[in-house]
Protein backbone atom coordinates (compact mmCIF):
# COMPACT_ATOMS: atom_id res chain seq x y z
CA UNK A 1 32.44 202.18 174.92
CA UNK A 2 29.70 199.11 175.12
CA UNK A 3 28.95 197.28 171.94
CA UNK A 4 25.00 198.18 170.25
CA UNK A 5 23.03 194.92 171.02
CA UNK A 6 21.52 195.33 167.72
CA UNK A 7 25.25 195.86 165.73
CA UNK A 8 26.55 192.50 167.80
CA UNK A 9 23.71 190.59 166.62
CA UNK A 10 23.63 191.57 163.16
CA UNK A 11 27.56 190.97 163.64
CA UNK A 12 27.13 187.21 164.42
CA UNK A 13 24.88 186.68 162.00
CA UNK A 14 26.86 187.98 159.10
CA UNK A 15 29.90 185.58 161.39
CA UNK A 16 27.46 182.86 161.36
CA UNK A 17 26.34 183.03 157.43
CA UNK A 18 30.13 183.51 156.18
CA UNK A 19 31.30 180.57 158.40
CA UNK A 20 28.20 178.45 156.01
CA UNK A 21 29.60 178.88 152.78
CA UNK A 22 32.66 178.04 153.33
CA UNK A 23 31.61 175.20 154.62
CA UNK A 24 28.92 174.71 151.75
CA UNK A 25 32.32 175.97 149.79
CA UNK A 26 34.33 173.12 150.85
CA UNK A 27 31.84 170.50 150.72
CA UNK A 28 31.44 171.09 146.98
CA UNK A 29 35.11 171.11 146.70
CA UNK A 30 35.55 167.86 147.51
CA UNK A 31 32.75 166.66 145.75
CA UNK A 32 33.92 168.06 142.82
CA UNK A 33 37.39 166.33 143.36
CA UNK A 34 35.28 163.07 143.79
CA UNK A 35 33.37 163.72 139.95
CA UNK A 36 36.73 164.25 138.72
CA UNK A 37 38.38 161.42 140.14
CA UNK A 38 35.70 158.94 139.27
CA UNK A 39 36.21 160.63 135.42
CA UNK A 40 39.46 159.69 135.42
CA UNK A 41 38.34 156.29 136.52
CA UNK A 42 35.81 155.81 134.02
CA UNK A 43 38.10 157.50 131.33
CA UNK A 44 40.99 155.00 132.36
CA UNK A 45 39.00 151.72 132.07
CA UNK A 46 37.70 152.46 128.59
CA UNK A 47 40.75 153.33 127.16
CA UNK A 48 41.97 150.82 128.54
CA UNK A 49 39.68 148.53 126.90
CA UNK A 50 39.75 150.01 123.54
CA UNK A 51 43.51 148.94 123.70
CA UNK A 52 42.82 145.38 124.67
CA UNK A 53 39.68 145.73 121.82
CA UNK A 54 42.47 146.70 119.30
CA UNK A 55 44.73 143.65 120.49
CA UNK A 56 42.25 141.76 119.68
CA UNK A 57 41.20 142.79 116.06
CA UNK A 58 45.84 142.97 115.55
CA UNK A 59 45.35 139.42 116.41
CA UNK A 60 42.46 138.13 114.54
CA UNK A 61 44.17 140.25 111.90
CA UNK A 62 47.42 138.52 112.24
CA UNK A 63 45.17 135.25 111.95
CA UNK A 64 43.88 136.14 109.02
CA UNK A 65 46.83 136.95 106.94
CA UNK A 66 48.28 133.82 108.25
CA UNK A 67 45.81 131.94 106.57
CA UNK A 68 45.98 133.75 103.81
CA UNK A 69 49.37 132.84 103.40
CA UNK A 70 48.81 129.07 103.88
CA UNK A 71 46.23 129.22 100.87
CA UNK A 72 48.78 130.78 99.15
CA UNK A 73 51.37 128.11 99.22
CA UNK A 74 48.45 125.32 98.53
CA UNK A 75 48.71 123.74 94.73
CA UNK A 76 47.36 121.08 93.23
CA UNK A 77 47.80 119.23 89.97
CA UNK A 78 44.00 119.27 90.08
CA UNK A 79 42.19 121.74 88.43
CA UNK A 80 38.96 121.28 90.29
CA UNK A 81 40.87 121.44 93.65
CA UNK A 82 42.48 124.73 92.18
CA UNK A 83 39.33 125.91 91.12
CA UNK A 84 38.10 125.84 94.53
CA UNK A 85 41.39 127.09 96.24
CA UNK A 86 40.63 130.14 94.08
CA UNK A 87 37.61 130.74 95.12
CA UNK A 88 38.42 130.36 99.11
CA UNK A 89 41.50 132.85 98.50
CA UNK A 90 39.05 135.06 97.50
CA UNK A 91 37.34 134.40 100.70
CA UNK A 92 39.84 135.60 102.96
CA UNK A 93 41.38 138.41 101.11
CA UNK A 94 37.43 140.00 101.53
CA UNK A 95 37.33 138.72 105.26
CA UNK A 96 40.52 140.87 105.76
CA UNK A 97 39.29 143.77 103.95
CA UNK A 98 35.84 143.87 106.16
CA UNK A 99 38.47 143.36 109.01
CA UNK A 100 40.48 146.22 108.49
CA UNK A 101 37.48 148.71 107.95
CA UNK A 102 35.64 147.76 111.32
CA UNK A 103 36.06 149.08 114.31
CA UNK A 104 37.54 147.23 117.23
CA UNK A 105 35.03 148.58 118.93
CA UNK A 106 32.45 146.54 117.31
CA UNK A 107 32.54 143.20 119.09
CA UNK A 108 29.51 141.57 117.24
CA UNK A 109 31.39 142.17 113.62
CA UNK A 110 34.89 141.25 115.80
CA UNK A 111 33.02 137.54 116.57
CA UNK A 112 31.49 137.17 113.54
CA UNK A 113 34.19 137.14 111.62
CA UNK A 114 35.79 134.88 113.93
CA UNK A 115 33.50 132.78 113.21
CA UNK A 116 34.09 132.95 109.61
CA UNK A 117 37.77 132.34 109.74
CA UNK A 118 37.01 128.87 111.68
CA UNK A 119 34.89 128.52 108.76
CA UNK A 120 37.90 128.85 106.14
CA UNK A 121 40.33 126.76 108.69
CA UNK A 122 38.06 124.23 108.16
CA UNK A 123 37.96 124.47 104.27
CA UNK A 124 41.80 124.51 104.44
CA UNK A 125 41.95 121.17 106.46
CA UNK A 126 39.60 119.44 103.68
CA UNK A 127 41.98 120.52 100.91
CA UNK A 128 44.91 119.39 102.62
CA UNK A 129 43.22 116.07 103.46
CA UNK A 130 41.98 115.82 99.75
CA UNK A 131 45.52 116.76 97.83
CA UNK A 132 47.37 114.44 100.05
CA UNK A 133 44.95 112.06 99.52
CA UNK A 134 45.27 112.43 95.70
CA UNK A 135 48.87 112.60 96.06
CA UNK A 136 49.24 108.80 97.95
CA UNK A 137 47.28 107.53 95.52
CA UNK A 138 49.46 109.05 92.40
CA UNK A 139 52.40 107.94 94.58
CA UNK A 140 50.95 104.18 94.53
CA UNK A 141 49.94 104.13 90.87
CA UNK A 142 53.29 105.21 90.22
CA UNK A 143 54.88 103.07 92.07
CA UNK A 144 52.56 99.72 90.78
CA UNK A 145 53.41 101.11 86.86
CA UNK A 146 57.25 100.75 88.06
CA UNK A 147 56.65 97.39 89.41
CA UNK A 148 54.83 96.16 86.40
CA UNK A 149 57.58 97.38 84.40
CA UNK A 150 60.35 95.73 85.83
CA UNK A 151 58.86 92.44 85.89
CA UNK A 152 58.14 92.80 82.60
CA UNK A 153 61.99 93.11 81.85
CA UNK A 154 62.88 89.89 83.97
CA UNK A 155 61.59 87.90 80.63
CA UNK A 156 60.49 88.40 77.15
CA UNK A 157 57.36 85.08 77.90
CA UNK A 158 56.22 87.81 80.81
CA UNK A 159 56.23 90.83 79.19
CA UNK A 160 54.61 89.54 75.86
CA UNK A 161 51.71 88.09 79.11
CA UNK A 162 51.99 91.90 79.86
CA UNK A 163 51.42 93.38 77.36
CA UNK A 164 48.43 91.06 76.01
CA UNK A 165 46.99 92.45 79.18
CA UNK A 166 47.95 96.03 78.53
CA UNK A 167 46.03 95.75 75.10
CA UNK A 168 43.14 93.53 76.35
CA UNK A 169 42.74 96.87 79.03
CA UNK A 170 43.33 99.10 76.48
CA UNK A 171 40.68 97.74 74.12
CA UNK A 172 38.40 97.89 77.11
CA UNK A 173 38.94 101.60 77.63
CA UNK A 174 38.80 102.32 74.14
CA UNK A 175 35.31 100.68 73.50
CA UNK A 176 33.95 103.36 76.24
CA UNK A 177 31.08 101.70 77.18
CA UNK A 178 30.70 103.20 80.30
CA UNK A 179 28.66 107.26 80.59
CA UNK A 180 30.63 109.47 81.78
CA UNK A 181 29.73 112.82 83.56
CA UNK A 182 31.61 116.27 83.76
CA UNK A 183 30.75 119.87 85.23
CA UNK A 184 28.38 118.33 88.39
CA UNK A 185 28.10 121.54 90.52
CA UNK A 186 25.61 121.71 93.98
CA UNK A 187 23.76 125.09 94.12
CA UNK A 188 21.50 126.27 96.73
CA UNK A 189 18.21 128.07 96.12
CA UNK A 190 15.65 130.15 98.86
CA UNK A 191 12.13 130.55 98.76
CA UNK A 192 12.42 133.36 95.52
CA UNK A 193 14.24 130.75 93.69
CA UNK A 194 17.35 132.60 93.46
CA UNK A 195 20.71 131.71 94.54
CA UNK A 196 21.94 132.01 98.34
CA UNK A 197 24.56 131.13 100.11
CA UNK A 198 22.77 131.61 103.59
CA UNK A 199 21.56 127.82 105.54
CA UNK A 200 19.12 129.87 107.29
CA UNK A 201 17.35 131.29 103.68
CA UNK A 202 18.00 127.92 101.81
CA UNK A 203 14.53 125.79 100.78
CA UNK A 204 15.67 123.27 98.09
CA UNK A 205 19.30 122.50 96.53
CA UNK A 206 19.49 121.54 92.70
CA UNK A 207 22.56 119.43 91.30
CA UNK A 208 23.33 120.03 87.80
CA UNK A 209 25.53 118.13 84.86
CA UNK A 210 26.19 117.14 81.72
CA UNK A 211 26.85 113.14 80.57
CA UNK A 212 29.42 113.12 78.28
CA UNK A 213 29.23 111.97 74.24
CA UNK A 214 30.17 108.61 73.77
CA UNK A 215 28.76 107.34 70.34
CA UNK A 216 30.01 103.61 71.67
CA UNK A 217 27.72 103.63 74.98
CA UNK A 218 24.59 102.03 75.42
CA UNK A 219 21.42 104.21 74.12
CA UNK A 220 18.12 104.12 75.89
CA UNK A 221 17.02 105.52 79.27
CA UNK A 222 19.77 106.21 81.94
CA UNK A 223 18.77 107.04 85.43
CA UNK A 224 20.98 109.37 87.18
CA UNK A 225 21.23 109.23 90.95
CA UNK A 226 22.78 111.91 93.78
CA UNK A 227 23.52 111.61 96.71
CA UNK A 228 23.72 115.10 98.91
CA UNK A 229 25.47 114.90 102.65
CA UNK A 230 25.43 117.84 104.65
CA UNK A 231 28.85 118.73 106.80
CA UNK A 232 27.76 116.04 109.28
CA UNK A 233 28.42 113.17 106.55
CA UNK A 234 24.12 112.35 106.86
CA UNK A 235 22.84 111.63 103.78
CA UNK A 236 19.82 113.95 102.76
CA UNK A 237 16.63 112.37 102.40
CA UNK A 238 12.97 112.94 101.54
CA UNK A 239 9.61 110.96 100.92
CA UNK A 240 10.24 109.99 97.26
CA UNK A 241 13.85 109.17 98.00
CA UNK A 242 14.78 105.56 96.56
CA UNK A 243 17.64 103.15 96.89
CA UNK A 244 20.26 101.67 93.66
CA UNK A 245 22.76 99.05 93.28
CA UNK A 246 26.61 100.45 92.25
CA UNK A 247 29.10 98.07 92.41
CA UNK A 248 26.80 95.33 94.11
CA UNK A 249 25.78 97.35 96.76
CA UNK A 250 22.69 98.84 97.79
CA UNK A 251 23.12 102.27 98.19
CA UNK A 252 20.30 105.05 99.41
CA UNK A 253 19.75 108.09 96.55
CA UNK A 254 18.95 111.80 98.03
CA UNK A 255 16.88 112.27 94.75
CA UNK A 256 16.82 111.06 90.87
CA UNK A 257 15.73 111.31 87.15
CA UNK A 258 16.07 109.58 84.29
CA UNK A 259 16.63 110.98 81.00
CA UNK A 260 16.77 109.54 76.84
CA UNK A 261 21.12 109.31 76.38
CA UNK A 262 21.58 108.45 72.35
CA UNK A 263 25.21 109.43 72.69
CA UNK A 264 24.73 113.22 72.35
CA UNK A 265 25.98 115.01 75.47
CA UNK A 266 22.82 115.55 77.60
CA UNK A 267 22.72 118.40 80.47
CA UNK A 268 20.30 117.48 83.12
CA UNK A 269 19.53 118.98 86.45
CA UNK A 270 18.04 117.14 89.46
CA UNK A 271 16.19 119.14 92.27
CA UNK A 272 16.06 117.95 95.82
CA UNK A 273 13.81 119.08 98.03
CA UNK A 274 11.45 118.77 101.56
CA UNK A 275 14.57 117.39 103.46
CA UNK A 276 14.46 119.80 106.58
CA UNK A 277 16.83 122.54 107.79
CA UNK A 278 20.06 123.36 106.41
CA UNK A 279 22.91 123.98 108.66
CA UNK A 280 26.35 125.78 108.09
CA UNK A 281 29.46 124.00 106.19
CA UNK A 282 30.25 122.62 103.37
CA UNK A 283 27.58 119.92 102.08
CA UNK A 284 28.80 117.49 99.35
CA UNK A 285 27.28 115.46 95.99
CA UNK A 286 28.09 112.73 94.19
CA UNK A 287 26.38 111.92 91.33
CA UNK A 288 25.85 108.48 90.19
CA UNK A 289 24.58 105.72 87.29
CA UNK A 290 24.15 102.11 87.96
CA UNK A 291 27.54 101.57 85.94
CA UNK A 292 29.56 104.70 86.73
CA UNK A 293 30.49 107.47 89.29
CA UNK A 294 29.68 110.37 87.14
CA UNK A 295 31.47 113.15 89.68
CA UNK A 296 31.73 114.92 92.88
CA UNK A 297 31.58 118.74 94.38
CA UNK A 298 31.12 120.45 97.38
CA UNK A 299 28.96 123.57 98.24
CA UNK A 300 29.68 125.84 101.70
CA UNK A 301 26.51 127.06 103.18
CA UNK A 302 27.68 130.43 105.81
């Protein structure tokens, strides 16, 4: 029996329609294969960069308590050298704590305190290169007092020469008639006049200390002297900035002040200011009188 016209059209087209999903069917099958793989992809590549992230911060960790270990093991027989090893141990045991509670993730905290333990490197170097320093000269002093002592043995005409000297020396040192200062500390201020530690907030730096009591120094007016260099060894300047003589040389002052010494101990504090930018690292004092090298210290600007 012959196929309805109208039943074989409506046929194909139900044919026709079935056969376009599953075409539309497969065609968002293998897109959705495609999503998935480039997922995966995606997926892959950052966990595999968290790994290499958390590499990283094992390292810089690693790094860290290295360092820490080094400051450890660094003594002195100076107590303001100690004083200062103190206070950088205290440095890096807070660097490592920040370290440990950041992410690895977070790669401007990572580099920043990368940054910071170049910093404290640094500040290790200069101790080493101060204590050894300290320690070759101790090593020659020793070694001159063991020279003078022998050749004092070889005869009783040299060491009675000696030890004329010894108490000529001695009488010198005892008269005292040389100032002396102690406590000479560099401290930073910003625009509020308080404290910082920051280059960027600093405005003006103030050096403060005490000259010592010596009832058999010269009363009247002593001028004090400093001069401040920042961690590129350049001597810090401004407009009313003068020049000395120490030791019969000429040497440039940072800033100065003159104060009544009547053998009392006398505190005074000198303020420097108007001498431009300050940079990162450590920036160093010493503090001076026309007779005497009252003291030196260092201050690290972050």
């Amino acid at each position: 029996m012959a196929e309805d016209p109208l039943e074989r059209i409506e046929r194909e087209e139900r044919e026709k329609k079935n056969k376009g999903l599953k075409n539309v069917t497969w065609i968002l099958v293998v897109i959705a294969l495609a999503l998935a793989a480039a997922l995966g992809y995606l997926l892959n590549q950052k966990n595999t960069l968290v790994k290499e992230l958390e590499v990283e911060k094992a390292d810089l960790t690693e790094q860290m308590v290295a360092l820490q270990s080094d400051f450890a093991a660094l003594n002195s027989d100076y107590e303001s050298i100690n004083h200062q090893l103190d206070t950088s141990r205290e440095q890096v045991a807070l660097l490592i704590d920040k370290l440990k509670k950041t992410e690895a993730t977070n790669r401007v905290k990572i580099r920043q305190y990368e940054k910071e333990l170049g910093t404290l490197r640094s500040i290790m170097k200069s101790y080493v290169v101060q204590i050894d320093s300290l320690n070759t000269l101790n090593k020659k002093l020793t070694a001159d007092a063991a020279a003078a002592r022998r050749e004092a043995a070889e005869s009783k005409r040299t060491a009675e020469e000696l030890t004329q000297r010894v108490d000529a020396l001695t009488g010198q040192v005892a008269a005292g008639s040389v100032i002396k200062g102690r406590g000479l500390t560099l401290v930073a201020y910003n625009g509020s006049d308080r404290v910082t530690d920051r280059s960027s907030r600093v405005r003006y730096m103030v050096a403060n200390l005490s000259l010592v009591e010596n009832e058999l120094a010269e009363r009247g007016p002593v001028r004090v002297y400093i001069r401040v260099k920042d961690p590129d060894g350049i001597l810090l300047l401004n407009s009313s900035s003068t020049a000395f003589t120490f030791g019969g040389e000429s040497l440039q002052c940072s800033a100065s002040r003159e104060v009544d010494y009547e053998g009392s101990e006398v505190d005074l504090t000198i303020y420097l200011k108007d001498t431009g930018d300050f940079v990162k690292g450590i920036y160093t004092v010493e503090a001076y009188t026309a007779k005497s090298l009252l003291g030196k210290a260092e201050l690290m600007l972050r």
